[in-house]
PDB file of N, CA and C in Angstrom:
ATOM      1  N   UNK A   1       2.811  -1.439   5.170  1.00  0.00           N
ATOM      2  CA  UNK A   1       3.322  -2.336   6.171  1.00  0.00           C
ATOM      3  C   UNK A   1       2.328  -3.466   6.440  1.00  0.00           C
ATOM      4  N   UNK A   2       1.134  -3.074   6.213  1.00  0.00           N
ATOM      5  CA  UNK A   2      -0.158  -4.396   6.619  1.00  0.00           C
ATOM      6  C   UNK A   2      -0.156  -5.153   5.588  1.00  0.00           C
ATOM      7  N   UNK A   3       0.580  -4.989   4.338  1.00  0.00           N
ATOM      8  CA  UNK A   3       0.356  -6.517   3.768  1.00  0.00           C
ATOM      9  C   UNK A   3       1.624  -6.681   3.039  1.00  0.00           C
ATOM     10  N   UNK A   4       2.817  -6.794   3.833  1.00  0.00           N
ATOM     11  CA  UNK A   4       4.136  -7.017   3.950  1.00  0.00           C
ATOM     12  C   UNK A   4       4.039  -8.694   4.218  1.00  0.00           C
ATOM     13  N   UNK A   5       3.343  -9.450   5.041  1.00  0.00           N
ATOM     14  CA  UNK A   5       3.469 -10.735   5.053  1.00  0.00           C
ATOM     15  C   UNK A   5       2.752 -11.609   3.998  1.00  0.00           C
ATOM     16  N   UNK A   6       1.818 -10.667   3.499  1.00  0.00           N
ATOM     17  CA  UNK A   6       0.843 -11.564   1.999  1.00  0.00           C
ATOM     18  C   UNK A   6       1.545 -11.139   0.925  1.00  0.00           C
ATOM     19  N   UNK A   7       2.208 -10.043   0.735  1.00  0.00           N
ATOM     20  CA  UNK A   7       3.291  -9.788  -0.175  1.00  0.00           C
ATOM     21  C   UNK A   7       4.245 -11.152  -0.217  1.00  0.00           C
ATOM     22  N   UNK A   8       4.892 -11.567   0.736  1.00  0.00           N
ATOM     23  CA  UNK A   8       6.350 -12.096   1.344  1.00  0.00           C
ATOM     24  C   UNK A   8       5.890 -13.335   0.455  1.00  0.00           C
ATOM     25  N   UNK A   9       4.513 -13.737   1.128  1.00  0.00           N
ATOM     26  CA  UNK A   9       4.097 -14.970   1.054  1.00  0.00           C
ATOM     27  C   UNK A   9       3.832 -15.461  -0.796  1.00  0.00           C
ATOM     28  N   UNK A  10       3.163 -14.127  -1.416  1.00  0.00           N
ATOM     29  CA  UNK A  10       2.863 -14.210  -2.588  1.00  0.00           C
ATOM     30  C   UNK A  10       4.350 -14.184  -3.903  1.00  0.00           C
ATOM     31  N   UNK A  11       5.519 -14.223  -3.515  1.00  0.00           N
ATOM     32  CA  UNK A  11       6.310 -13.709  -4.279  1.00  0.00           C
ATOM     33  C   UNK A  11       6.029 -14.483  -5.515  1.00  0.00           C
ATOM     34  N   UNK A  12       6.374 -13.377  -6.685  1.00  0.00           N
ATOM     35  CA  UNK A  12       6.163 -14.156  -7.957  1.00  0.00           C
ATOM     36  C   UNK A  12       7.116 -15.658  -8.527  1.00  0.00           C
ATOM     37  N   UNK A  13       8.574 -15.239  -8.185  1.00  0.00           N
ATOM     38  CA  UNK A  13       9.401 -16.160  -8.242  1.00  0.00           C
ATOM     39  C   UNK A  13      10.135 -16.867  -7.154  1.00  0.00           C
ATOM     40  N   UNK A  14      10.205 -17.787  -7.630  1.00  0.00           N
ATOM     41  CA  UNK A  14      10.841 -18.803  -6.439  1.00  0.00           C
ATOM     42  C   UNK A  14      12.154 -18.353  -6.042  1.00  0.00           C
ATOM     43  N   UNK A  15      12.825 -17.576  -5.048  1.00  0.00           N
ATOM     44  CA  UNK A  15      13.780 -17.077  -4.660  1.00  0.00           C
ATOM     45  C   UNK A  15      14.953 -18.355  -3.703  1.00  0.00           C
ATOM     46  N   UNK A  16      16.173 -18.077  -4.206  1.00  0.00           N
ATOM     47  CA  UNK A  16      17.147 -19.347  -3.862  1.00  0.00           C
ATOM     48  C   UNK A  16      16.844 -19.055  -2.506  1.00  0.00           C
ATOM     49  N   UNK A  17      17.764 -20.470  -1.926  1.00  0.00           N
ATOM     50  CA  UNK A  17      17.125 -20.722  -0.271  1.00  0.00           C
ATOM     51  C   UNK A  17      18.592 -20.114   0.353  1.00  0.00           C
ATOM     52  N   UNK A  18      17.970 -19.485   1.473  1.00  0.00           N
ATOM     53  CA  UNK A  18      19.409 -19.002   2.431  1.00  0.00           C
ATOM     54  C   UNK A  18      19.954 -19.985   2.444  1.00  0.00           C
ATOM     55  N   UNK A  19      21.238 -19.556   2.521  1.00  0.00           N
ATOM     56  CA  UNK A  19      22.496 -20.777   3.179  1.00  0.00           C
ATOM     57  C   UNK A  19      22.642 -20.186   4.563  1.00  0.00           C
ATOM     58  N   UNK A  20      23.410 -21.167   4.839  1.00  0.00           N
ATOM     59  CA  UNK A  20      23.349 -21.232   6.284  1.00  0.00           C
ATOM     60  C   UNK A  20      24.340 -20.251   7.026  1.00  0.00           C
ATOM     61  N   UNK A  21      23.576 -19.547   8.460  1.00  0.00           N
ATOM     62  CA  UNK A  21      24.728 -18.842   8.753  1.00  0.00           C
ATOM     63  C   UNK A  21      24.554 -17.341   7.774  1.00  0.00           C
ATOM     64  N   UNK A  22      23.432 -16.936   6.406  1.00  0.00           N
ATOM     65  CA  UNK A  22      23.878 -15.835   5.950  1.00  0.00           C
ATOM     66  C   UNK A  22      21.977 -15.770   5.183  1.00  0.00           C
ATOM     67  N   UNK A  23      21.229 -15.581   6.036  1.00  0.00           N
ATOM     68  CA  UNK A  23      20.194 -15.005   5.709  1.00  0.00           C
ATOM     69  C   UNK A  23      19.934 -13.649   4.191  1.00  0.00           C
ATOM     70  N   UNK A  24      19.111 -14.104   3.305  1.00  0.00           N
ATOM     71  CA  UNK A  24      19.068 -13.005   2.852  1.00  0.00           C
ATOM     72  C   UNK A  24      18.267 -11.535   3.453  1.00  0.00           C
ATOM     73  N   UNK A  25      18.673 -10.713   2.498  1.00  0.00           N
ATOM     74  CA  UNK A  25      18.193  -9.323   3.057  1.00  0.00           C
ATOM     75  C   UNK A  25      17.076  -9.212   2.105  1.00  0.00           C
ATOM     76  N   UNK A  26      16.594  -8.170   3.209  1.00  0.00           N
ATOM     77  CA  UNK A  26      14.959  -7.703   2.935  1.00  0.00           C
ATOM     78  C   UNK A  26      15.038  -5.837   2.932  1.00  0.00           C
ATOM     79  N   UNK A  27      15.267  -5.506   1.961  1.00  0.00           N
ATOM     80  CA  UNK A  27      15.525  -3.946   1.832  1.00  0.00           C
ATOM     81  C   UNK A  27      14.361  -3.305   2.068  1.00  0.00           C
ATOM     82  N   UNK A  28      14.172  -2.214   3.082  1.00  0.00           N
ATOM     83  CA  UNK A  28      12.770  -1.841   2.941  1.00  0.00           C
ATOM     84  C   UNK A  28      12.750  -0.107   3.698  1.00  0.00           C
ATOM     85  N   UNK A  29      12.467   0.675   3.189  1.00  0.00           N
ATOM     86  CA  UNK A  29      11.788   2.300   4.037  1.00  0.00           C
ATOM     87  C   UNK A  29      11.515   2.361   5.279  1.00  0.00           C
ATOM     88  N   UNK A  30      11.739   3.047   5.754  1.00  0.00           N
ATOM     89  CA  UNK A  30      11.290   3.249   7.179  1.00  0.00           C
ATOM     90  C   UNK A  30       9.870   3.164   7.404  1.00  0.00           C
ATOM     91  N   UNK A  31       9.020   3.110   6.331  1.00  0.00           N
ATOM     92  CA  UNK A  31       7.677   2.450   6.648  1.00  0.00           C
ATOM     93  C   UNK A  31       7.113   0.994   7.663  1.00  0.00           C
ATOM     94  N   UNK A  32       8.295   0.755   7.661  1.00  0.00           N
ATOM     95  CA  UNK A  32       8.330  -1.067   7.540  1.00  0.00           C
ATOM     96  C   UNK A  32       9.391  -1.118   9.420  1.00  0.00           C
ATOM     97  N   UNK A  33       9.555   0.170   9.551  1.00  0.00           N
ATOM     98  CA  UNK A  33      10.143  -0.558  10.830  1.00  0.00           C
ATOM     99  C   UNK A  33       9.427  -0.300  12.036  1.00  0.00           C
ATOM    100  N   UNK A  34       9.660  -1.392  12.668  1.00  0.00           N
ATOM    101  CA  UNK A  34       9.237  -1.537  14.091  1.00  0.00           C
ATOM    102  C   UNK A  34       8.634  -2.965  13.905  1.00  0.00           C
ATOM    103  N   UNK A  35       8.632  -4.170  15.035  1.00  0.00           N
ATOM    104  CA  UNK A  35       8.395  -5.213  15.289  1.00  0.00           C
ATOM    105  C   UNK A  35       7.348  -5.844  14.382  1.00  0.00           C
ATOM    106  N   UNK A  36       6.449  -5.605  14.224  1.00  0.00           N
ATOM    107  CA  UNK A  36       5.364  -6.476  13.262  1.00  0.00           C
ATOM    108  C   UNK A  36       6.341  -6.949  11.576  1.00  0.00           C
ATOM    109  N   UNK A  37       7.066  -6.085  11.004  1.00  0.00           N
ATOM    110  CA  UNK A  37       7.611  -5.870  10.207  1.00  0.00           C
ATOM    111  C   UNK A  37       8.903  -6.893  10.027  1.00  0.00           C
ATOM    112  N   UNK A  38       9.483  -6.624  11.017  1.00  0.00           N
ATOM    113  CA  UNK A  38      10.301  -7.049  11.414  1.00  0.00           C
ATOM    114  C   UNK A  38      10.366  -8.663  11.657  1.00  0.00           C
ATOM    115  N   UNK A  39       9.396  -8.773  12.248  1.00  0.00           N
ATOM    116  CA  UNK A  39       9.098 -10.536  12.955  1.00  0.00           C
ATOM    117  C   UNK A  39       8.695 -10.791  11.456  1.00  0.00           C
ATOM    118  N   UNK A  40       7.617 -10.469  11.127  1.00  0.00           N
ATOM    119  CA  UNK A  40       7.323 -11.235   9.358  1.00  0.00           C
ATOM    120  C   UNK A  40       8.680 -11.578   8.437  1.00  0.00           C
ATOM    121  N   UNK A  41       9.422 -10.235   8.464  1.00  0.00           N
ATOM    122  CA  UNK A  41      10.516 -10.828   7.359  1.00  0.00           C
ATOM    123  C   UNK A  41      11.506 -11.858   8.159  1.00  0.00           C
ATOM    124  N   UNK A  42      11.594 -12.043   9.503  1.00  0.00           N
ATOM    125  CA  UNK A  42      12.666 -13.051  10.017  1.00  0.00           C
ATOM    126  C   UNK A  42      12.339 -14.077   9.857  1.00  0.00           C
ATOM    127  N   UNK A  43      10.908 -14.841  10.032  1.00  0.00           N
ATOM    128  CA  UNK A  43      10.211 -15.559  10.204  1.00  0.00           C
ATOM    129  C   UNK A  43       9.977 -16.143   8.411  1.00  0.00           C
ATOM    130  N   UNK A  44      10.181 -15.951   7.639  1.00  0.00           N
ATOM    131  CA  UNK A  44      10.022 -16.491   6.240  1.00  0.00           C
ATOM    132  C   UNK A  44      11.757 -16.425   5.753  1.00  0.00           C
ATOM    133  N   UNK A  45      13.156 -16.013   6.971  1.00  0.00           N
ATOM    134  CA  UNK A  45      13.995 -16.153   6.530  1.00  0.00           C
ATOM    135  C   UNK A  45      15.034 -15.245   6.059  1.00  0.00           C
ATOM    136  N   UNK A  46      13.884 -13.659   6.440  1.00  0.00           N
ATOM    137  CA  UNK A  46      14.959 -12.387   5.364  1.00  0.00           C
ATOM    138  C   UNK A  46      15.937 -12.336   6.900  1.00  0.00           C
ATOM    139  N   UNK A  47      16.632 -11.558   6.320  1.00  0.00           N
ATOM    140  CA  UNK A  47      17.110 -10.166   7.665  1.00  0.00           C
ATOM    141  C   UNK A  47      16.962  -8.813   7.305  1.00  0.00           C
ATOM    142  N   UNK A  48      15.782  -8.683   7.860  1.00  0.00           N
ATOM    143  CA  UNK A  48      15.756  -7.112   7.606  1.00  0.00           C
ATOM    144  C   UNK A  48      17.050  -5.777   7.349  1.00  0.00           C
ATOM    145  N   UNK A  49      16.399  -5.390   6.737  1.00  0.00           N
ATOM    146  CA  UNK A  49      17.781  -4.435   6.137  1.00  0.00           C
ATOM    147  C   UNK A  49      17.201  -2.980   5.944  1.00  0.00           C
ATOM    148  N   UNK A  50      16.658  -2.658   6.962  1.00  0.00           N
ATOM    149  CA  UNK A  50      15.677  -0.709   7.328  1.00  0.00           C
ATOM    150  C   UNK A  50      16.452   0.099   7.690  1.00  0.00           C
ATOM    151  N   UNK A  51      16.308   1.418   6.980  1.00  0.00           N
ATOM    152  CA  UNK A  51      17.509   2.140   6.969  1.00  0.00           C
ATOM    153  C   UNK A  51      16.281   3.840   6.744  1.00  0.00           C
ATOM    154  N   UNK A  52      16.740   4.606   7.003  1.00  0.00           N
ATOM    155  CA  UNK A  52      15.918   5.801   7.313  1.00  0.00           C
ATOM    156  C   UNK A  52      17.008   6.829   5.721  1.00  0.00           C
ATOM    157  N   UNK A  53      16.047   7.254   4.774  1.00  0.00           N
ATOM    158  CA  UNK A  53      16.086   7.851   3.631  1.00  0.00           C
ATOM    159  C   UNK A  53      18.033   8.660   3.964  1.00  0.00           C
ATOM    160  N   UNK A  54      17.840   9.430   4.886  1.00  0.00           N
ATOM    161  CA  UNK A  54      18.982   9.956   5.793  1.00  0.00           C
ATOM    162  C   UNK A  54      20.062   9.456   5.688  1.00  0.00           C
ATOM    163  N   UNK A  55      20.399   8.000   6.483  1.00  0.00           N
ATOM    164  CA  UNK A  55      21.054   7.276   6.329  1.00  0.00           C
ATOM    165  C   UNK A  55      22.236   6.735   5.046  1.00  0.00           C
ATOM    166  N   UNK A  56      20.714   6.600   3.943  1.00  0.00           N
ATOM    167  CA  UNK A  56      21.239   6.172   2.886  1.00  0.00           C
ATOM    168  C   UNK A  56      22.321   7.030   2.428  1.00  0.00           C
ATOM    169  N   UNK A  57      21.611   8.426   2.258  1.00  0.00           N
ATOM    170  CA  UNK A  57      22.337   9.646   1.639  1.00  0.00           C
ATOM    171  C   UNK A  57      23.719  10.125   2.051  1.00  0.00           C
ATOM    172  N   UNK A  58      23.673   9.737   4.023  1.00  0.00           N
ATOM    173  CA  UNK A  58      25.014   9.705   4.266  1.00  0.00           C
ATOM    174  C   UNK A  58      26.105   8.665   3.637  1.00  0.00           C
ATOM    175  N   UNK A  59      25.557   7.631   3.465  1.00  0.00           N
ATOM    176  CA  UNK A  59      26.632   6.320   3.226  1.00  0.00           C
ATOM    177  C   UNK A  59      27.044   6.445   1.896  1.00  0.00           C
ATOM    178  N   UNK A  60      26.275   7.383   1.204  1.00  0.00           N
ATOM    179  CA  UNK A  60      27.241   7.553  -0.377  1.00  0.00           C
ATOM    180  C   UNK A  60      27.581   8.500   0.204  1.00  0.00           C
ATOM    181  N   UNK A  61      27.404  10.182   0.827  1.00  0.00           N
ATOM    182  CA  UNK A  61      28.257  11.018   0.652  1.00  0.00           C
ATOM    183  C   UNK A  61      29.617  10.592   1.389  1.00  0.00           C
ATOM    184  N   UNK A  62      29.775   9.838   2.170  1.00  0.00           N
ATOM    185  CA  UNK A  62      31.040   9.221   3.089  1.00  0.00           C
ATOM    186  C   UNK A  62      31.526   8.042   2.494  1.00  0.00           C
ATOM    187  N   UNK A  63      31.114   6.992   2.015  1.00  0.00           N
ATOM    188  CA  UNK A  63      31.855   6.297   1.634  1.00  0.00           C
ATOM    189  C   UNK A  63      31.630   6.105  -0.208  1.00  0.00           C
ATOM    190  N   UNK A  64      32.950   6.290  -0.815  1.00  0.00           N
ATOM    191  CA  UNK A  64      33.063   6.410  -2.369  1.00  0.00           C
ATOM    192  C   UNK A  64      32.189   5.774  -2.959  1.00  0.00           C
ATOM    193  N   UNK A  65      32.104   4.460  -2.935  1.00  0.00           N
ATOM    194  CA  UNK A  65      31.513   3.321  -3.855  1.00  0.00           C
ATOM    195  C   UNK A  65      30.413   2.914  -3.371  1.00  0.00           C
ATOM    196  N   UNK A  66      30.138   3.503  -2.268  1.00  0.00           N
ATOM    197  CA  UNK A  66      28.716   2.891  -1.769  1.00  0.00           C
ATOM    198  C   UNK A  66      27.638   3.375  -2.650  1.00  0.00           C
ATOM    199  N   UNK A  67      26.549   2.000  -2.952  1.00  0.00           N
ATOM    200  CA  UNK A  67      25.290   2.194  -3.524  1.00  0.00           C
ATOM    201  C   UNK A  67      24.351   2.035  -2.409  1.00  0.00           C
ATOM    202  N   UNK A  68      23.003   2.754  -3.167  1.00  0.00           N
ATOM    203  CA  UNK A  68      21.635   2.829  -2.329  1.00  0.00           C
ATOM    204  C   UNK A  68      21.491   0.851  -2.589  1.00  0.00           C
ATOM    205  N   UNK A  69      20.874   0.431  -1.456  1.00  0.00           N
ATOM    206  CA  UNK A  69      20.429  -0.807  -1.780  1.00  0.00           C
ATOM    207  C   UNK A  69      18.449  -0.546  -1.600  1.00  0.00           C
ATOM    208  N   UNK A  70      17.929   0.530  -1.431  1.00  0.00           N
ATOM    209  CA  UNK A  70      16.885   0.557  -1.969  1.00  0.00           C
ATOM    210  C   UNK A  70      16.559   1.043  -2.594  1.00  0.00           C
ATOM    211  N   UNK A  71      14.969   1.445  -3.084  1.00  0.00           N
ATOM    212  CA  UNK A  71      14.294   2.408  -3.840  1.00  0.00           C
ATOM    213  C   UNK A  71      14.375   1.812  -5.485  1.00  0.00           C
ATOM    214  N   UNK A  72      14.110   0.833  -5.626  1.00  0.00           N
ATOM    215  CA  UNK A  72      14.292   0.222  -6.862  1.00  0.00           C
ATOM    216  C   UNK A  72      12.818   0.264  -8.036  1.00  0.00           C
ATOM    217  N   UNK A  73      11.963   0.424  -6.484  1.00  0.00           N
ATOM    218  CA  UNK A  73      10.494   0.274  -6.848  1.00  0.00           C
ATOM    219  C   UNK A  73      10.500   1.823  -7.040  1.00  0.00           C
ATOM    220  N   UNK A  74      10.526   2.615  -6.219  1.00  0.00           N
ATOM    221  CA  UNK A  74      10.650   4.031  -6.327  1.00  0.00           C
ATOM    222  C   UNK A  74      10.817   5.112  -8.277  1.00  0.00           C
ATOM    223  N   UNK A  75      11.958   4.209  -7.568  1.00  0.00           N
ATOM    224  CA  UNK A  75      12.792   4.643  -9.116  1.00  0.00           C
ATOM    225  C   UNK A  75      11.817   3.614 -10.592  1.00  0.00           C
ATOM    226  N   UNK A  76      11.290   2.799 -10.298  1.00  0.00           N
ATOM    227  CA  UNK A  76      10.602   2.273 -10.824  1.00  0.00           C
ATOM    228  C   UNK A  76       9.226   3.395 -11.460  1.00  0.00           C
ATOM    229  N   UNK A  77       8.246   3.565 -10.389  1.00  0.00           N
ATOM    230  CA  UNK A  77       7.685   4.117 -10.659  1.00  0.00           C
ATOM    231  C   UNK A  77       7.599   5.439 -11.142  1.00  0.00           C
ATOM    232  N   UNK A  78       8.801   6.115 -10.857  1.00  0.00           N
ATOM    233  CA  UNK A  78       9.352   7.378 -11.026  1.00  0.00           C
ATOM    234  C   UNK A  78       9.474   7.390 -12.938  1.00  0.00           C
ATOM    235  N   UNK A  79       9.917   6.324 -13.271  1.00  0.00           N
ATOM    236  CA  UNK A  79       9.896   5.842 -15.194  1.00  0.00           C
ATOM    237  C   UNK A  79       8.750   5.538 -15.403  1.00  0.00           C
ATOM    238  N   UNK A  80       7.930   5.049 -15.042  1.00  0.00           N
ATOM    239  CA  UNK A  80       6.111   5.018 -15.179  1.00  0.00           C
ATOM    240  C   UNK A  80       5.247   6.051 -15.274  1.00  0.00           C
ATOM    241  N   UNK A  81       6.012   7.108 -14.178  1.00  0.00           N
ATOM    242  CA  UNK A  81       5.115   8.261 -14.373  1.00  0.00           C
ATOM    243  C   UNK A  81       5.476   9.090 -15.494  1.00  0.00           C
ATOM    244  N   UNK A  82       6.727   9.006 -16.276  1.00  0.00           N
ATOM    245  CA  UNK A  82       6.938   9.685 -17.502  1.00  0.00           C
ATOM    246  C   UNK A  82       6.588   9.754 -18.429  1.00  0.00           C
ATOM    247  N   UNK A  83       5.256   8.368 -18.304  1.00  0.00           N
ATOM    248  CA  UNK A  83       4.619   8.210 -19.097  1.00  0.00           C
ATOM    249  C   UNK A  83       3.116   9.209 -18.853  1.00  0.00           C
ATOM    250  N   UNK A  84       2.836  10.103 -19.241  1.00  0.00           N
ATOM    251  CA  UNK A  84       1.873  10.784 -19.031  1.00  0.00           C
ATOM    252  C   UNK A  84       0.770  10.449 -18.785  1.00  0.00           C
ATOM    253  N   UNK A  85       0.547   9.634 -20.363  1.00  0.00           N
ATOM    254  CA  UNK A  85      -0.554   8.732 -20.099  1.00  0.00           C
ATOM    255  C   UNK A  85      -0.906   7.709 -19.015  1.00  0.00           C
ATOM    256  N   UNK A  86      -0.253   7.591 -18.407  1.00  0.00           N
ATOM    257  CA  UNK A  86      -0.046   6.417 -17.704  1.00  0.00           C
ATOM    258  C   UNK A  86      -0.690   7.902 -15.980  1.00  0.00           C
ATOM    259  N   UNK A  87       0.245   8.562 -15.992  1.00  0.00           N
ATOM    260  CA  UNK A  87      -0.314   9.364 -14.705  1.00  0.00           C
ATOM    261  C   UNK A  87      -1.609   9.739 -14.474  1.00  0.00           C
ATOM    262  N   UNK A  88      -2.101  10.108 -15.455  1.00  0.00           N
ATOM    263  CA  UNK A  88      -3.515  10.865 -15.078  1.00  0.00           C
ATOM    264  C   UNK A  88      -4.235   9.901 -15.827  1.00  0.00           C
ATOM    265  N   UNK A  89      -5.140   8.806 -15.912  1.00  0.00           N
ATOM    266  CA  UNK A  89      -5.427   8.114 -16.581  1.00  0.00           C
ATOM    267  C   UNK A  89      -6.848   8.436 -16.802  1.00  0.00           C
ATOM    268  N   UNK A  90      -6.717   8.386 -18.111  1.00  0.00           N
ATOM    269  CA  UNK A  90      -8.234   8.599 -18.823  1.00  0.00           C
ATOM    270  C   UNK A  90      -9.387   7.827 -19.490  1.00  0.00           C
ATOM    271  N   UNK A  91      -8.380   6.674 -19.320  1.00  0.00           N
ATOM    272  CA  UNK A  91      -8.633   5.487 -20.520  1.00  0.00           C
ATOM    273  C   UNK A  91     -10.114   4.986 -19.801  1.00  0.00           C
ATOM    274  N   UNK A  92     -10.988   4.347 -20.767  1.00  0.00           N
ATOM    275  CA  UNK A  92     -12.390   4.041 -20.326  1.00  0.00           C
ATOM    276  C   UNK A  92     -12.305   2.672 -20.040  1.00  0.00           C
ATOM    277  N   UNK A  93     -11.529   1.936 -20.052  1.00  0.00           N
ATOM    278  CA  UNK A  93     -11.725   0.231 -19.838  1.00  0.00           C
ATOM    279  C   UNK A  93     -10.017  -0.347 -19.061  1.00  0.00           C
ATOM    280  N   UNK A  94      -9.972  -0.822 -18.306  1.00  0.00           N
ATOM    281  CA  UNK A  94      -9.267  -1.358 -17.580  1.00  0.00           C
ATOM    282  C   UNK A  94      -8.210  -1.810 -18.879  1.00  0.00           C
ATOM    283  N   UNK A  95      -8.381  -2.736 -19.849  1.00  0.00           N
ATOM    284  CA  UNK A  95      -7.957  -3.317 -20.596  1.00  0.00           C
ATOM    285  C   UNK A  95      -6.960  -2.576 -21.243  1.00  0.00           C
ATOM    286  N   UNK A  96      -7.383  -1.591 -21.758  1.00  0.00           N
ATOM    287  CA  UNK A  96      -6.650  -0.309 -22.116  1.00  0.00           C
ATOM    288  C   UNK A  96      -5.717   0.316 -21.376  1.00  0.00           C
ATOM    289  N   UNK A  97      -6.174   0.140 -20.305  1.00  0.00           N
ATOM    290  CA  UNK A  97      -5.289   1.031 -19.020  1.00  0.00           C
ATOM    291  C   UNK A  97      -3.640   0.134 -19.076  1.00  0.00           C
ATOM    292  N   UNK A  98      -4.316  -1.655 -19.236  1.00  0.00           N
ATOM    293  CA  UNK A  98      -3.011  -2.738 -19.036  1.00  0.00           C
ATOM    294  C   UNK A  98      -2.304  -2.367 -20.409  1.00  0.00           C
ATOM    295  N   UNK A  99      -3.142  -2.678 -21.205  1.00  0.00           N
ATOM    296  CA  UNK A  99      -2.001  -2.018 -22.529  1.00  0.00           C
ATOM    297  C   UNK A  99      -1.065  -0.990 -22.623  1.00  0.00           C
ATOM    298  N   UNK A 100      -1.207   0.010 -22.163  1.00  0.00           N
ATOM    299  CA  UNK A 100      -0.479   1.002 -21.939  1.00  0.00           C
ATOM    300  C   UNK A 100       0.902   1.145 -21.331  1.00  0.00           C
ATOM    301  N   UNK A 101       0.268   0.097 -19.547  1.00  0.00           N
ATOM    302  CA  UNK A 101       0.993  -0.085 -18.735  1.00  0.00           C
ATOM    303  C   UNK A 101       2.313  -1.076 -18.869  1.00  0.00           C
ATOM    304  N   UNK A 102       1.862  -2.305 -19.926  1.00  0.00           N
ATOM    305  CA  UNK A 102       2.648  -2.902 -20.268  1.00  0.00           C
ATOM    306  C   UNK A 102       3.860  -2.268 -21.337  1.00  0.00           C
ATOM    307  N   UNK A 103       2.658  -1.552 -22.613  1.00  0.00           N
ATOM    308  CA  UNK A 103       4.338  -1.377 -23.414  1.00  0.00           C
ATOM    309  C   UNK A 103       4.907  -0.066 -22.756  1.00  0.00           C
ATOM    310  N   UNK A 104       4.864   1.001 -21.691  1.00  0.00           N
ATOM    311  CA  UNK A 104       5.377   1.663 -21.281  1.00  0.00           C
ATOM    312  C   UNK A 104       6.485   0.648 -20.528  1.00  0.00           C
ATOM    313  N   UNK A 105       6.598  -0.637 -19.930  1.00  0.00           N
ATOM    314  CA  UNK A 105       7.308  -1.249 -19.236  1.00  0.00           C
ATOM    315  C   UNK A 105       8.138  -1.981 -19.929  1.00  0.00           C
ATOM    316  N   UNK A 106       7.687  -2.027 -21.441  1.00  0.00           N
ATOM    317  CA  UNK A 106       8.680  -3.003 -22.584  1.00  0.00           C
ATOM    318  C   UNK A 106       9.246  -1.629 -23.030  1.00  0.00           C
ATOM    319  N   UNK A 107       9.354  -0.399 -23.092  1.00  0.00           N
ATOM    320  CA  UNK A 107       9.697   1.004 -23.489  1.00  0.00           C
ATOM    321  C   UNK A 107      11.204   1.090 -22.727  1.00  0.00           C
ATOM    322  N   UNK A 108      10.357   0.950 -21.204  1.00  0.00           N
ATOM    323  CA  UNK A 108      11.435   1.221 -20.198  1.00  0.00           C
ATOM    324  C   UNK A 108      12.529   0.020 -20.258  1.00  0.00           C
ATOM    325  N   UNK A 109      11.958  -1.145 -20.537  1.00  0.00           N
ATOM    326  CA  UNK A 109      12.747  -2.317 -20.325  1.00  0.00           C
ATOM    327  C   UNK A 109      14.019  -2.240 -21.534  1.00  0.00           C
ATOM    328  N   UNK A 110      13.431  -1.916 -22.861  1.00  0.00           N
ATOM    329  CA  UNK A 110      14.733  -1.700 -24.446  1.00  0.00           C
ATOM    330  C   UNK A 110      15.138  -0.626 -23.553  1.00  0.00           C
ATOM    331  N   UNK A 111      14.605   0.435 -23.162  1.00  0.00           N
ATOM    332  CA  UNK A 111      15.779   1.588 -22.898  1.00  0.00           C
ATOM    333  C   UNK A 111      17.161   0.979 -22.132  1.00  0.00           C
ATOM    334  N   UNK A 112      16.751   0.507 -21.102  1.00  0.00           N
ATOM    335  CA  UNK A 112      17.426   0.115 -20.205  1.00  0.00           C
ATOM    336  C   UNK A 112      18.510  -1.158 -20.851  1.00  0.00           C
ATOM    337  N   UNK A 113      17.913  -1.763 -21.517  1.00  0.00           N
ATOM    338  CA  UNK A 113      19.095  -2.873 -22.424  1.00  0.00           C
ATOM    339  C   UNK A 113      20.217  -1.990 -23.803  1.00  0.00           C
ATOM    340  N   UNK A 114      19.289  -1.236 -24.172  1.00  0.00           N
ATOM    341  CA  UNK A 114      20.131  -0.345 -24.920  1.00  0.00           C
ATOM    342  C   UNK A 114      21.523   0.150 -23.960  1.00  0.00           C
ATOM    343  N   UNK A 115      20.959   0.161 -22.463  1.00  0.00           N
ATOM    344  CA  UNK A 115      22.474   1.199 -21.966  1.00  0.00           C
ATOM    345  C   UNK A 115      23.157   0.415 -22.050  1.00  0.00           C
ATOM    346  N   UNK A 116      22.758  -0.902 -21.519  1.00  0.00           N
ATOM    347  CA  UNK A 116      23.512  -1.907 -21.245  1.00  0.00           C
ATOM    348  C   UNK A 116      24.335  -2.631 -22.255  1.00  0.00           C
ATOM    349  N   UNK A 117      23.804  -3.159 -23.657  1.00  0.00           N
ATOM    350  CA  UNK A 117      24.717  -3.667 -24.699  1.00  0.00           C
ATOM    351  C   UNK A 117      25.118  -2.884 -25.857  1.00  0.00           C
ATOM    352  N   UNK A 118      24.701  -1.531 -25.849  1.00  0.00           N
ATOM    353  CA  UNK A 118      24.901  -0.876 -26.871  1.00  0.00           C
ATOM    354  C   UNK A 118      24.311  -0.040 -28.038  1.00  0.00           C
TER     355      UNK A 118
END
């Protein structure tokens, strides 16, 4: 939660500008709620969108088609750690460590296009 506004501030890509009247959303864990959190993402434009793990789980078991709108990073890292190597790291030089980290992420990235075109 303490570096939710140098995050906000640092984003890698230039994200389209709200239109008016329909703020984008800012998906985030219950880590992130309560006022400090809150004022940062209004204030650069999001609308917060905090929802308690609970929550989520009800809104698919009750409504059919509903998706999680978080945990993207989660699930992210959750394919990172399958990489073994990558969990317990042994490697002696940083450099090594990025190599790894990267083609485990070009690994995950073909898998993921494979579902998608075939």
């Amino acid at each position: 939660m303490k570096l939710l506004t140098v995050t906000l501030d640092r984003l890698a890509c230039k994200r389209p500008k709200p239109r008016k009247g329909r703020p984008q959303r800012l998906c985030a864990d219950a880590g992130y709620k309560g006022d400090p959190a809150r004022k940062a993402a209004m204030a650069r434009g999001y609308r917060p969108h905090i929802k308690q793990r609970k929550e989520e789980t009800d809104a698919k078991r009750n409504k059919p088609g509903h998706k999680a709108m978080r945990w993207v990073v989660e699930r992210t890292h959750s394919w990172l750690n399958r990489f073994r190597k990558l969990l317990v790291s042994f490697e002696k030089t940083e450099a090594s460590f990025v190599v790894l980290l990267n083609l485990a992420a070009a690994l995950i990235s073909w898998r993921q296009t494979t579902i998608i075109y075939g």
